[in-house]
C-alpha atoms as a PDB file:
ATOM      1  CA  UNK A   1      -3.886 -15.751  56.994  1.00  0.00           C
ATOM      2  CA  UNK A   2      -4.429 -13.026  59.231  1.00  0.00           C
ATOM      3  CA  UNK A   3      -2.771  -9.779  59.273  1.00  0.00           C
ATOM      4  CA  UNK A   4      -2.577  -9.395  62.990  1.00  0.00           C
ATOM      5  CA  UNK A   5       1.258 -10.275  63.517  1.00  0.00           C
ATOM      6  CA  UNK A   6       2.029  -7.301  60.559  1.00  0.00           C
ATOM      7  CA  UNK A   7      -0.420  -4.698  62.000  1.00  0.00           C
ATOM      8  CA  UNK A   8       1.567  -5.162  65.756  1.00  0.00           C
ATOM      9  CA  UNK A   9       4.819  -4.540  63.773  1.00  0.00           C
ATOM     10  CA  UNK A  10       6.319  -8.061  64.562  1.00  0.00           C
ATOM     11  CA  UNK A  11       8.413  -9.912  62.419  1.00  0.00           C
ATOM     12  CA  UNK A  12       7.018 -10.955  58.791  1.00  0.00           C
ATOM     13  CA  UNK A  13       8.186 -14.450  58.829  1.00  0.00           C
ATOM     14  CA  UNK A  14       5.021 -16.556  57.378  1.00  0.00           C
ATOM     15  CA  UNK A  15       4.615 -13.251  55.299  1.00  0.00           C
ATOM     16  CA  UNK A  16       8.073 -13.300  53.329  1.00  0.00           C
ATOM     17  CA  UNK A  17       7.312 -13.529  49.459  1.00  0.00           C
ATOM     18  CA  UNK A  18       3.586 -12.867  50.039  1.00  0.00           C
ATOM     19  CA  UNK A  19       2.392  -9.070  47.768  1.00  0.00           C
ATOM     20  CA  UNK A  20      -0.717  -7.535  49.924  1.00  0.00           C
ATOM     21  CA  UNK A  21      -2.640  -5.371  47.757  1.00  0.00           C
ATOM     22  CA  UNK A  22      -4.958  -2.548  49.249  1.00  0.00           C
ATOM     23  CA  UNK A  23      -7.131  -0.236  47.842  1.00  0.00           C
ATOM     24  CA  UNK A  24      -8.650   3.113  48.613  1.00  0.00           C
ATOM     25  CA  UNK A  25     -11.356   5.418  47.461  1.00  0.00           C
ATOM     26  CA  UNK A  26     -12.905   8.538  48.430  1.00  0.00           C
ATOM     27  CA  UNK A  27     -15.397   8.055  45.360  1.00  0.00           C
ATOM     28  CA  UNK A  28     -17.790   5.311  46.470  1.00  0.00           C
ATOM     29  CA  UNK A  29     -17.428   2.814  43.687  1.00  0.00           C
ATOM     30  CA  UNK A  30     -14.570   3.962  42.553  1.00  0.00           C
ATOM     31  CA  UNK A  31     -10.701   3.367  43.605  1.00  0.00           C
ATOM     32  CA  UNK A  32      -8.883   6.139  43.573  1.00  0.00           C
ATOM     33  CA  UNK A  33      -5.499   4.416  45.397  1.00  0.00           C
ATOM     34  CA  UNK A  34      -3.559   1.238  44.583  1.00  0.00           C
ATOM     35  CA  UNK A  35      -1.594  -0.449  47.005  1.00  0.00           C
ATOM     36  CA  UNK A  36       0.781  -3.197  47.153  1.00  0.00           C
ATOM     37  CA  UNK A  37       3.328  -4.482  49.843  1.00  0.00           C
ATOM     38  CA  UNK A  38       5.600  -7.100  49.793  1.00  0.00           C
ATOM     39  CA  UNK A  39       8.584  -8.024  52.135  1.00  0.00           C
ATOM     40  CA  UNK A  40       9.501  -4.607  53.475  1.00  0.00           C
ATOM     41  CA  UNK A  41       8.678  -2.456  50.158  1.00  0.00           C
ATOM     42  CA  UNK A  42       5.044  -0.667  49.584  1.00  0.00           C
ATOM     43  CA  UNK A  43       4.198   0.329  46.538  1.00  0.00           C
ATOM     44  CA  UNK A  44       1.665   3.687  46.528  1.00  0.00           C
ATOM     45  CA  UNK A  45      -0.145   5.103  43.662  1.00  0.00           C
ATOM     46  CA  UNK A  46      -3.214   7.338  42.509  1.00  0.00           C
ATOM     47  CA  UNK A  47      -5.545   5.391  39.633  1.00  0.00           C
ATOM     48  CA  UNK A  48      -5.070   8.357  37.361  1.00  0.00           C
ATOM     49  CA  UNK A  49      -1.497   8.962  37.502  1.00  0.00           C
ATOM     50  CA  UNK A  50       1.077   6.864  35.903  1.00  0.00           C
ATOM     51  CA  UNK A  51       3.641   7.968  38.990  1.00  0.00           C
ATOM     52  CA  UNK A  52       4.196   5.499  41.954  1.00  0.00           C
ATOM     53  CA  UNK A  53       5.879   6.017  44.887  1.00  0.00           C
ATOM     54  CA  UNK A  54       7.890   3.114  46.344  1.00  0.00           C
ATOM     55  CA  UNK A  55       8.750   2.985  50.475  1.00  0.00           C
ATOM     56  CA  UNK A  56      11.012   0.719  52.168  1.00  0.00           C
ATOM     57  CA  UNK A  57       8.564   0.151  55.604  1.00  0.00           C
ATOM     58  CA  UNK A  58      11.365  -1.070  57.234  1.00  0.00           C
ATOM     59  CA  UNK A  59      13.764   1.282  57.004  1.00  0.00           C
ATOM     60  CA  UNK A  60      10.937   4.422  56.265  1.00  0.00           C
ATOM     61  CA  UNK A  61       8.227   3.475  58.694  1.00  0.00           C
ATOM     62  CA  UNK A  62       7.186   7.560  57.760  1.00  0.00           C
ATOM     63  CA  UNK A  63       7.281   6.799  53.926  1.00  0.00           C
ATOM     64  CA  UNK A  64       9.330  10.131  53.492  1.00  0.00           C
ATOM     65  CA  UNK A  65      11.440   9.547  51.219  1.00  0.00           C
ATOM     66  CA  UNK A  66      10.457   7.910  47.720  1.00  0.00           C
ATOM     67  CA  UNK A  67      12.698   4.897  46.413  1.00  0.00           C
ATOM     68  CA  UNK A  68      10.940   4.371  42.918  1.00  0.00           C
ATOM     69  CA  UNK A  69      13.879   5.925  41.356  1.00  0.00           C
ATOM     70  CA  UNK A  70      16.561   3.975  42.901  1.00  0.00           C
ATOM     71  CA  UNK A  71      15.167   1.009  43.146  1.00  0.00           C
ATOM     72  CA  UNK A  72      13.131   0.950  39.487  1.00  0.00           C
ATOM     73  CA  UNK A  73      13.614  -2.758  39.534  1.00  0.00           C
ATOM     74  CA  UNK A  74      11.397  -3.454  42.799  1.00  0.00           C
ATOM     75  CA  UNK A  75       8.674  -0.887  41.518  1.00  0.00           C
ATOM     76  CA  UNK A  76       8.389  -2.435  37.932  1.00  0.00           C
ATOM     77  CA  UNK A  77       7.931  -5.955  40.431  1.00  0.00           C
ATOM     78  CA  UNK A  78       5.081  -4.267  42.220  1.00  0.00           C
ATOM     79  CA  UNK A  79       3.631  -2.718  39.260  1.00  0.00           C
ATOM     80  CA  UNK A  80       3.711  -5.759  37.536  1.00  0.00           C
ATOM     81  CA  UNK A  81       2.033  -8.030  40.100  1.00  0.00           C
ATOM     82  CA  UNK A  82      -0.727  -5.046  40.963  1.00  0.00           C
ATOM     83  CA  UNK A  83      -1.241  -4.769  37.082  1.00  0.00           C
ATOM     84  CA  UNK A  84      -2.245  -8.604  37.299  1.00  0.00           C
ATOM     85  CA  UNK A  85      -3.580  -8.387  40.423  1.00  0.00           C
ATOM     86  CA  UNK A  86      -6.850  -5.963  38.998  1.00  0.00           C
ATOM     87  CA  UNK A  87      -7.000  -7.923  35.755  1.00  0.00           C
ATOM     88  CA  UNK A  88      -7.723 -11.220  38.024  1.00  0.00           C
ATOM     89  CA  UNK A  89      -9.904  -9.208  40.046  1.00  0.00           C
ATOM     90  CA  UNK A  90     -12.236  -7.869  36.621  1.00  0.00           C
ATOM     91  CA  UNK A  91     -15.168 -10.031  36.200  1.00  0.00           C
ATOM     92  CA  UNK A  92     -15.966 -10.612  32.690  1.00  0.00           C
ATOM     93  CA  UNK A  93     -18.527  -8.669  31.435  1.00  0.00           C
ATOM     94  CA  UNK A  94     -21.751 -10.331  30.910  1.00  0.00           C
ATOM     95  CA  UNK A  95     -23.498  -9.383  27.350  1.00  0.00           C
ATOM     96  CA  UNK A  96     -27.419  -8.993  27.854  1.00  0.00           C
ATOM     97  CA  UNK A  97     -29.470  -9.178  24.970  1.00  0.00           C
ATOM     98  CA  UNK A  98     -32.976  -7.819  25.172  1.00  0.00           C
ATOM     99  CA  UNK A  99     -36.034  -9.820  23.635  1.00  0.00           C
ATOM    100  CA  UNK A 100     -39.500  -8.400  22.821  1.00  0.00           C
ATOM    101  CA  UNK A 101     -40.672 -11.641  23.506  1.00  0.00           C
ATOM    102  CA  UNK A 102     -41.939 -12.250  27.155  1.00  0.00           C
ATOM    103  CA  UNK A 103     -40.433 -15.723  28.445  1.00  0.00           C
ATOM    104  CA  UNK A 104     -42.708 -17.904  30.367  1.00  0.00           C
ATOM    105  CA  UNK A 105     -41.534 -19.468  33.777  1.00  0.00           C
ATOM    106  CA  UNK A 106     -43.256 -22.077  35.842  1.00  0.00           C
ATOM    107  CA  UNK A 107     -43.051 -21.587  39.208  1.00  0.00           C
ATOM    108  CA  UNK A 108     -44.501 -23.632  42.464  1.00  0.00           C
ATOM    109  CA  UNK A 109     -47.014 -21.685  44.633  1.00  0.00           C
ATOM    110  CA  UNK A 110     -45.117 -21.211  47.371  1.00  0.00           C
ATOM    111  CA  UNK A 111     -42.319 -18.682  45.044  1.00  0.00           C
ATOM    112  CA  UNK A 112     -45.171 -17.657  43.553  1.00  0.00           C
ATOM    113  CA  UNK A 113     -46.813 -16.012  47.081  1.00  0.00           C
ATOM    114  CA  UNK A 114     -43.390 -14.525  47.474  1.00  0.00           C
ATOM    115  CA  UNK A 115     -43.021 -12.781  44.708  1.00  0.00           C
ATOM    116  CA  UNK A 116     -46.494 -11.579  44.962  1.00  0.00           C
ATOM    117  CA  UNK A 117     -45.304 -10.783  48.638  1.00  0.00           C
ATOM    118  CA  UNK A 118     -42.406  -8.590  47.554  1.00  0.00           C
ATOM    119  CA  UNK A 119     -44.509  -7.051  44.383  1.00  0.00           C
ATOM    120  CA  UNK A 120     -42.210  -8.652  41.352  1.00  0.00           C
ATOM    121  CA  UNK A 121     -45.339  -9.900  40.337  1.00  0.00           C
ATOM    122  CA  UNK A 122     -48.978  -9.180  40.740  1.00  0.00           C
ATOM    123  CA  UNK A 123     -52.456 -11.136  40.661  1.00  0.00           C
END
């Protein structure tokens, strides 16, 4: 779905219902802002603080004046669905377990050259 028809301020039609989450960071890695729009409400917070600002777009195209306490009903909403939003978007963590035994692969002679090629292995 492209985000062309939001971006040039038209109407949000095919949009309606739909929660676009952003994020931002000025750590590489790391996120350090959590966004999430839906309708004509944006959610805005920083990753270490519990406070969240909420805009109406619409009517606050600025985002000057904070709704979250008026309208706690809409920001527990987007909390809620940007809460579940990052849990989806964790990857399990994968356990490795280190051996002292070496494992033996067989490989055909054409991976083998490659490797050799890009040093993982030598002669």
């Amino acid at each position: 779905m492209s985000l062309a028809p939001l971006l040039k301020g038209r109407d949000i039609g095919a949009y309606e219902g739909t929660t676009i989450f952003s994020y931002h960071g000025r750590v590489p890695g790391r996120r350090t802002a959590a966004i999430a729009v839906k309708d004509y409400w944006r959610l805005f917070g920083l990753m270490m603080s519990s406070r969240k600002e909420l805009f109406n777009i619409a009517r606050d195209p600025g985002e000057t004046k904070d709704l979250s306490g008026e309208n706690e009903g809409k920001r527990k909403e987007l909390q809620a669905s940007l809460r579940e939003h990052e849990r989806r978007q964790r990857k399990p963590r994968q356990s490795i377990q280190h051996s002292s035994a070496a494992t033996v692969v067989a490989i055909d002679r054409q991976k083998e050259e490659l490797l050799k090629a890009l040093t993982y292995i030598n002669d």
